[in-house]
Protein backbone atom coordinates (compact mmCIF):
# COMPACT_ATOMS: atom_id res chain seq x y z
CA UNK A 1 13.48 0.47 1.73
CA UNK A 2 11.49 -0.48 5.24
CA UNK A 3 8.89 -3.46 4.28
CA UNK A 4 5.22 -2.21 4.13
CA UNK A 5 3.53 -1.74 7.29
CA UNK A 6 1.77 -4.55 9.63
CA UNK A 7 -1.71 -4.20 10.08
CA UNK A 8 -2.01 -4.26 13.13
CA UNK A 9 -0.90 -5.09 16.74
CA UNK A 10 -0.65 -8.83 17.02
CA UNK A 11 0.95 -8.93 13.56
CA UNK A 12 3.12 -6.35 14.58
CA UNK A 13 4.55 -8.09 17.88
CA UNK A 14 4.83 -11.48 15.62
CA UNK A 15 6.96 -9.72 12.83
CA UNK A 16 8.99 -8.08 15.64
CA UNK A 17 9.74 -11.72 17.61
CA UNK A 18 10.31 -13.26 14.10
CA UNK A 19 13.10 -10.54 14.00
CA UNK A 20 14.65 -11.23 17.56
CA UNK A 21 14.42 -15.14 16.95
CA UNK A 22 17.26 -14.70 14.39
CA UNK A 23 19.72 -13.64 16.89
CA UNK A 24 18.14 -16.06 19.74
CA UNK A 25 16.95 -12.62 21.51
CA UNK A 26 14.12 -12.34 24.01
CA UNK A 27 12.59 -9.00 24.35
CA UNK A 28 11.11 -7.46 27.24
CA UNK A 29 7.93 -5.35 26.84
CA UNK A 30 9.70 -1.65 26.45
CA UNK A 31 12.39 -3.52 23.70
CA UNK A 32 9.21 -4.88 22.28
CA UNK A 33 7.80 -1.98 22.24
CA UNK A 34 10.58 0.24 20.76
CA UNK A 35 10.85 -2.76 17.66
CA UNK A 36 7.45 -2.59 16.84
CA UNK A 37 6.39 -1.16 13.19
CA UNK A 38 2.96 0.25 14.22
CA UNK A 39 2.36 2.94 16.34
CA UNK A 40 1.27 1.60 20.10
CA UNK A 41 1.09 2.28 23.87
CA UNK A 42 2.62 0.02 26.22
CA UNK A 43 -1.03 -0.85 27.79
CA UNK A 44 -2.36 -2.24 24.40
CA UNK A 45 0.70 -3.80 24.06
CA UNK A 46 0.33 -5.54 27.30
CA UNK A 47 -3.68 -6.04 26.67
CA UNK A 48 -2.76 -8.42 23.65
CA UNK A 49 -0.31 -10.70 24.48
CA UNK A 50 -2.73 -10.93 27.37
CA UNK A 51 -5.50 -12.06 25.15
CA UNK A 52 -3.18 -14.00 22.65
CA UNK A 53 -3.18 -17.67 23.23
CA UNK A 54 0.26 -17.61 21.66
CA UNK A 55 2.00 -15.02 23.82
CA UNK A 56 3.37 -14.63 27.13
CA UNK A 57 5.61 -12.74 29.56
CA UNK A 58 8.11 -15.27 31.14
CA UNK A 59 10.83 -13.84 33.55
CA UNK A 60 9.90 -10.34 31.82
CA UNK A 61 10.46 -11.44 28.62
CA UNK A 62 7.44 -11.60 25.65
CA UNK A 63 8.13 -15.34 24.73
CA UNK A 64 5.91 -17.15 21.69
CA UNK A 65 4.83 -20.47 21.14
CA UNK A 66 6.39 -20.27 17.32
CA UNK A 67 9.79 -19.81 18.86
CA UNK A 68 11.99 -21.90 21.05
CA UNK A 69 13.40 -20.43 23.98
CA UNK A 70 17.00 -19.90 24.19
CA UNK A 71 18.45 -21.97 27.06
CA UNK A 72 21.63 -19.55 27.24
CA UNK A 73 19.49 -15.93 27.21
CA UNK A 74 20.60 -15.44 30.89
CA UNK A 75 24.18 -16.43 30.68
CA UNK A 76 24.62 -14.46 27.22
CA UNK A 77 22.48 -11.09 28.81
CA UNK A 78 25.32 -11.84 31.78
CA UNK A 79 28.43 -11.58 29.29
CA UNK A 80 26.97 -8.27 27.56
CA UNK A 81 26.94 -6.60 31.16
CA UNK A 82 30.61 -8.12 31.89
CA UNK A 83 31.96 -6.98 28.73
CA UNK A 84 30.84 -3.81 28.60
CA UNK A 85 32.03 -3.34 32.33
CA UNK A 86 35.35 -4.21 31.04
CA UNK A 87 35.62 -2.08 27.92
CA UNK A 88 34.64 1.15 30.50
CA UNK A 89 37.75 2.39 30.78
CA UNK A 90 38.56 2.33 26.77
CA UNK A 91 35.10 3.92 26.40
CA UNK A 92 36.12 6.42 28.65
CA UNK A 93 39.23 7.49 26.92
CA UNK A 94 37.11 8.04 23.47
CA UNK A 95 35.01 9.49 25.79
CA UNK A 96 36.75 12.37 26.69
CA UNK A 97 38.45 12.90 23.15
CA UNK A 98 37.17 16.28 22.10
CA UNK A 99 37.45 15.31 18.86
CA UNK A 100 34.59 12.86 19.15
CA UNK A 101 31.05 14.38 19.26
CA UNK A 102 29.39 10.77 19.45
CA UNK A 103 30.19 7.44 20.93
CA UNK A 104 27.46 4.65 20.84
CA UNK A 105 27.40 1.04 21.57
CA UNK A 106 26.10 -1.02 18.96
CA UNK A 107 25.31 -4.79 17.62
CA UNK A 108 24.78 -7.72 20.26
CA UNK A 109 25.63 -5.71 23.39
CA UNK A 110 23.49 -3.24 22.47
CA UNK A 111 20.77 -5.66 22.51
CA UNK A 112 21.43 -6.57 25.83
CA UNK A 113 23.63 -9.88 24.95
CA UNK A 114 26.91 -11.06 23.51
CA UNK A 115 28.74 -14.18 23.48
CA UNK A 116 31.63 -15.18 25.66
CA UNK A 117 33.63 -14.51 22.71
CA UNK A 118 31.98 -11.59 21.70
CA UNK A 119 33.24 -8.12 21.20
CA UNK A 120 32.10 -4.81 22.01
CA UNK A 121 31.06 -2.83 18.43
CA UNK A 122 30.89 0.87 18.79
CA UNK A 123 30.22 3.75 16.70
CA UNK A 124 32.13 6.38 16.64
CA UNK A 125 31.31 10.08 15.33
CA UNK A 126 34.11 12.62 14.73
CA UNK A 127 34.91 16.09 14.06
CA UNK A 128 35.20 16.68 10.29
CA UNK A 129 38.55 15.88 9.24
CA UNK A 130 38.94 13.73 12.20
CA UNK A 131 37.66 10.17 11.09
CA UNK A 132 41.51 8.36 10.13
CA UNK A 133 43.07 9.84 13.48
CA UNK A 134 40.34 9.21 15.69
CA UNK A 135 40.01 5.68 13.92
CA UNK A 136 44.10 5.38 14.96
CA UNK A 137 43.49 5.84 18.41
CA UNK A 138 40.57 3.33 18.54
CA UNK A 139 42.83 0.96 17.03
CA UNK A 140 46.12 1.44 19.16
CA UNK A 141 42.98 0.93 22.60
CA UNK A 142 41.64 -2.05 20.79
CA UNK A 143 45.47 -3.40 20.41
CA UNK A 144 47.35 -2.12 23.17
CA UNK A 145 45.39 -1.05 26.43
CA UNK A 146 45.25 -3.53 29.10
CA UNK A 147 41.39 -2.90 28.85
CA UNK A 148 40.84 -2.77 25.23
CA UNK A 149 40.92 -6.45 23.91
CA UNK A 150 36.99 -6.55 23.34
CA UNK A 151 36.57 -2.88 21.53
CA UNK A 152 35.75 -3.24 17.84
CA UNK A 153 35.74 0.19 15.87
CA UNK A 154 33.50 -1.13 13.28
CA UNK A 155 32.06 2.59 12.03
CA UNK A 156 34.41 5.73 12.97
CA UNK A 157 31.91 8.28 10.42
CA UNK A 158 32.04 11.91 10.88
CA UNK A 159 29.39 14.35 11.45
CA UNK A 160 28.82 15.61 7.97
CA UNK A 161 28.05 12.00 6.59
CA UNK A 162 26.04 10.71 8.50
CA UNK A 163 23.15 9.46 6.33
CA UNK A 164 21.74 5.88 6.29
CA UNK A 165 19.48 4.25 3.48
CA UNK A 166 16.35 3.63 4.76
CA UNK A 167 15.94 0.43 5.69
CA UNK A 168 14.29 -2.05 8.80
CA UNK A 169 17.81 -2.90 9.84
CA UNK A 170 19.52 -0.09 10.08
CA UNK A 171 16.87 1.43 11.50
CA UNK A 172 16.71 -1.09 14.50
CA UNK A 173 20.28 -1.08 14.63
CA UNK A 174 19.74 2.62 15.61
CA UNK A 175 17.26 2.39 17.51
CA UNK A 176 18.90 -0.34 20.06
CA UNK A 177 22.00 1.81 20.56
CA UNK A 178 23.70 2.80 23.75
CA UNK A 179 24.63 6.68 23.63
CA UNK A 180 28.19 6.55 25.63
CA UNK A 181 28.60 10.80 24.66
CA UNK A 182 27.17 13.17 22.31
CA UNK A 183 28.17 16.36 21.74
CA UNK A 184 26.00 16.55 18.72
CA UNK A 185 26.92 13.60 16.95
CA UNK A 186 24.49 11.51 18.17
CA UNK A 187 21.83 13.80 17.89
CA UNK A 188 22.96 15.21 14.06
CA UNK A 189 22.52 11.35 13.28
CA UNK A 190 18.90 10.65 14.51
CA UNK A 191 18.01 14.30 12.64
CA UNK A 192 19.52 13.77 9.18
CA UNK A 193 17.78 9.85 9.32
CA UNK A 194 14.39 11.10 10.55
CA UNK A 195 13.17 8.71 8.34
CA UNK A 196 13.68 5.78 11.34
CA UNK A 197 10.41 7.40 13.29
CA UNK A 198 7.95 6.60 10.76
CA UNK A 199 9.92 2.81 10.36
CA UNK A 200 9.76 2.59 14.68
CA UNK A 201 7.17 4.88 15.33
CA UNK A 202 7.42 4.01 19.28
CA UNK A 203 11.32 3.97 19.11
CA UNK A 204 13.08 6.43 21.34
CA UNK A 205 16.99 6.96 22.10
CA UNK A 206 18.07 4.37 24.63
CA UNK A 207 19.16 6.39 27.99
CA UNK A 208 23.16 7.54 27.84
CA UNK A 209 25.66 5.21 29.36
CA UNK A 210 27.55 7.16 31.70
CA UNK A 211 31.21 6.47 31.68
CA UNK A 212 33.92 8.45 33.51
CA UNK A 213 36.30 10.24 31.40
CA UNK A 214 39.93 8.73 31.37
CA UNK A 215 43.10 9.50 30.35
CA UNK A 216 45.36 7.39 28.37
CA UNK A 217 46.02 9.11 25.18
CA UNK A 218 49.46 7.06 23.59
CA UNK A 219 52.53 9.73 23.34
CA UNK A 220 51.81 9.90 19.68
CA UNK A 221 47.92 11.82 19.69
CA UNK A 222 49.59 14.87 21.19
CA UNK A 223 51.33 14.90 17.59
CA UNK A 224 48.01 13.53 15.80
CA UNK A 225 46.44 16.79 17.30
CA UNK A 226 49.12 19.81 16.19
CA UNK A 227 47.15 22.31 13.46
CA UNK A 228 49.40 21.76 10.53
CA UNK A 229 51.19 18.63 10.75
CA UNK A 230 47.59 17.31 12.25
CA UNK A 231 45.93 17.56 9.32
CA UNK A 232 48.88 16.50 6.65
CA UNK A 233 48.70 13.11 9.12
CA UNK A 234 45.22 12.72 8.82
CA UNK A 235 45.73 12.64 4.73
CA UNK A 236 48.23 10.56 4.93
CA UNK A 237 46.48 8.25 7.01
CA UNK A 238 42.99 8.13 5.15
CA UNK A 239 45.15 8.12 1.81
CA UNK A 240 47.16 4.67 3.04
CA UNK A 241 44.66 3.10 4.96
CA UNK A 242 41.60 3.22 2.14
CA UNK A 243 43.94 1.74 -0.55
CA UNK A 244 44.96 -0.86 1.87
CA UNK A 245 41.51 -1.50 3.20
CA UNK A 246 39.62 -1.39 -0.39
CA UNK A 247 42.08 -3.21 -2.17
CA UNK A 248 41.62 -6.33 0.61
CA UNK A 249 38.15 -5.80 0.63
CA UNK A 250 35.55 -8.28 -0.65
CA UNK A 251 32.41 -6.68 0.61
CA UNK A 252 29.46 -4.59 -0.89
CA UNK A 253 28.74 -3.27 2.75
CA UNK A 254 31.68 -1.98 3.63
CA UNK A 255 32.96 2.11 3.24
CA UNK A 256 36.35 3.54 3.23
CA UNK A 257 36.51 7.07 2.34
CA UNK A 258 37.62 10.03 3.47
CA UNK A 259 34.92 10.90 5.82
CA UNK A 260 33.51 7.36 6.01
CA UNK A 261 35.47 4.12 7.57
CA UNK A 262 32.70 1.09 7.52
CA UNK A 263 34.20 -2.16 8.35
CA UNK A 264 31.08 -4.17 7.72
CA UNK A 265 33.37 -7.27 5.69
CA UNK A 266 30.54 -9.89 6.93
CA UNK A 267 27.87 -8.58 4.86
CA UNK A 268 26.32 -8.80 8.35
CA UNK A 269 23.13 -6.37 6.92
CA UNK A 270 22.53 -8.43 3.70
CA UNK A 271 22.53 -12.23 5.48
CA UNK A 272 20.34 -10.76 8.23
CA UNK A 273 17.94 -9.19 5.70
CA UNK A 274 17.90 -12.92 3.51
CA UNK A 275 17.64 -14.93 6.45
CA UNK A 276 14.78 -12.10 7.71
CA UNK A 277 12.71 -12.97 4.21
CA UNK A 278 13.40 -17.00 5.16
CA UNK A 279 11.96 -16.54 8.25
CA UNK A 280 8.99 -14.70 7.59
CA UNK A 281 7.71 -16.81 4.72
CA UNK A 282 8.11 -20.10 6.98
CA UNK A 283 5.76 -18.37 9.42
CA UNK A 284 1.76 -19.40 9.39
């Protein structure tokens, strides 16, 4: 579950910049704002890290005295925009599946920054009975399209399952998304975890991404799509590919069922959350 409440404001921007300095992030004031775990307007945001002798807005970013500044912040914000330029035309093909009903940039990108190495982490929603093909074609993009080298299906979930447990991760991981398309996907997930608005009361969907739907289907999704022999594939393919993927699994985070494909094999959630606790209890 979500840690207990700050008290108040200036606790509440520290806890949030204790968060960012994990991932070497700088916030602006609206990110700041939308992380924050106490209910706030911008102008009393702005009012106390005006009065705070540890706070100040650098280049538009909230910067702290208990943090170092990242010397790379600029470079790294500069390969987030470049990569997700370059994955436009993949998005765009997902995009304009009708068998997706949500598309969303996630993890570093999301946050405005990647590495040079970095790739671009999406989640994607389905149709029921959808997840294994739609998971295929991501794949086959992330393999074989000129343009597709940085995509990384990490969650392909469909719209029936769509619950998270509540916790302060997941519920910033939400909250930092990039909607590329909803056709109720997006918006069935921010229902059924309403939960996230009393974690981020001042969170708000990020603005939609808007990419122009491509074709580029492979020959083999016009078969993937047929009624009958559609669906017998899609069994197949969930049947084969959860054995495969359990079996070389070593992760409590990660999901493979039928209506669920989670490739979270870095325990990414837990070793944020521990070094999270690390970094609070070091702080005055």
């Amino acid at each position: 579950m979500p840690r207990a409440p700050v008290e108040n404001i200036g606790e509440a921007i520290d806890e949030v910049l204790d968060w960012a300095s994990m991932f070497d992030h700088h916030l602006g004031v609206s990110d700041l704002l939308r992380h924050l775990r106490i209910e706030c307007s911008e102008q009393a945001l702005l009012e106390v890290i005006k009065d705070s002798p540890c706070l100040r807005i650098d280049e538009g970013m909230v910067v702290s005295t208990k943090h170092t500044r990242n010397p790379n912040f600029a470079e790294q914000q500069r390969m987030a925009k470049e990569h997700l330029h370059d994955t436009g035309l993949v998005l765009g093909i997902l995009a304009a599946c009708p068998y997706v009903t949500g598309l969303s940039i996630t993890g570093s990108v999301a946050a405005g920054m990647n590495r040079k190495d970095g790739d671009v982490d999406v989640l994607i929603i389905t149709k029921p009975g959808w997840v294994w093909r739609v998971r295929a074609l991501a794949i086959y993009l992330s393999h074989k399209h000129p343009k597709g080298a940085l995509l990384c299906p990490n969650m392909v979930m469909s719209q029936d399952t769509l619950e998270f447990t509540p916790s302060l991760y997941s519920a910033r991981e939400m909250m930092q998304m990039i909607p590329v398309k909803d056709t109720g996907g997006l918006a069935h997930l921010y229902e059924v975890n309403h939960w996230v608005c009393d974690v981020l009361p001042n969170a708000k969907p990020k603005p939609r991404l808007l990419v122009q739907d491509e074709r580029g289907n492979p020959w083999w999704w016009r078969v993937m799509t047929l009624p009958l022999l559609g669906s017998l594939i899609e069994r197949w393919e969930s049947s084969r590919r959860i054995k495969q993927l359990t079996a070389a699994s070593g992760s409590s985070e990660a999901i493979y069922t039928k209506s669920v494909c989670r490739g979270h094999e870095h325990e990414h959630k837990q070793r944020i959350e521990a070094t999270y606790a690390h970094v609070r209890e070091a702080m005055p």
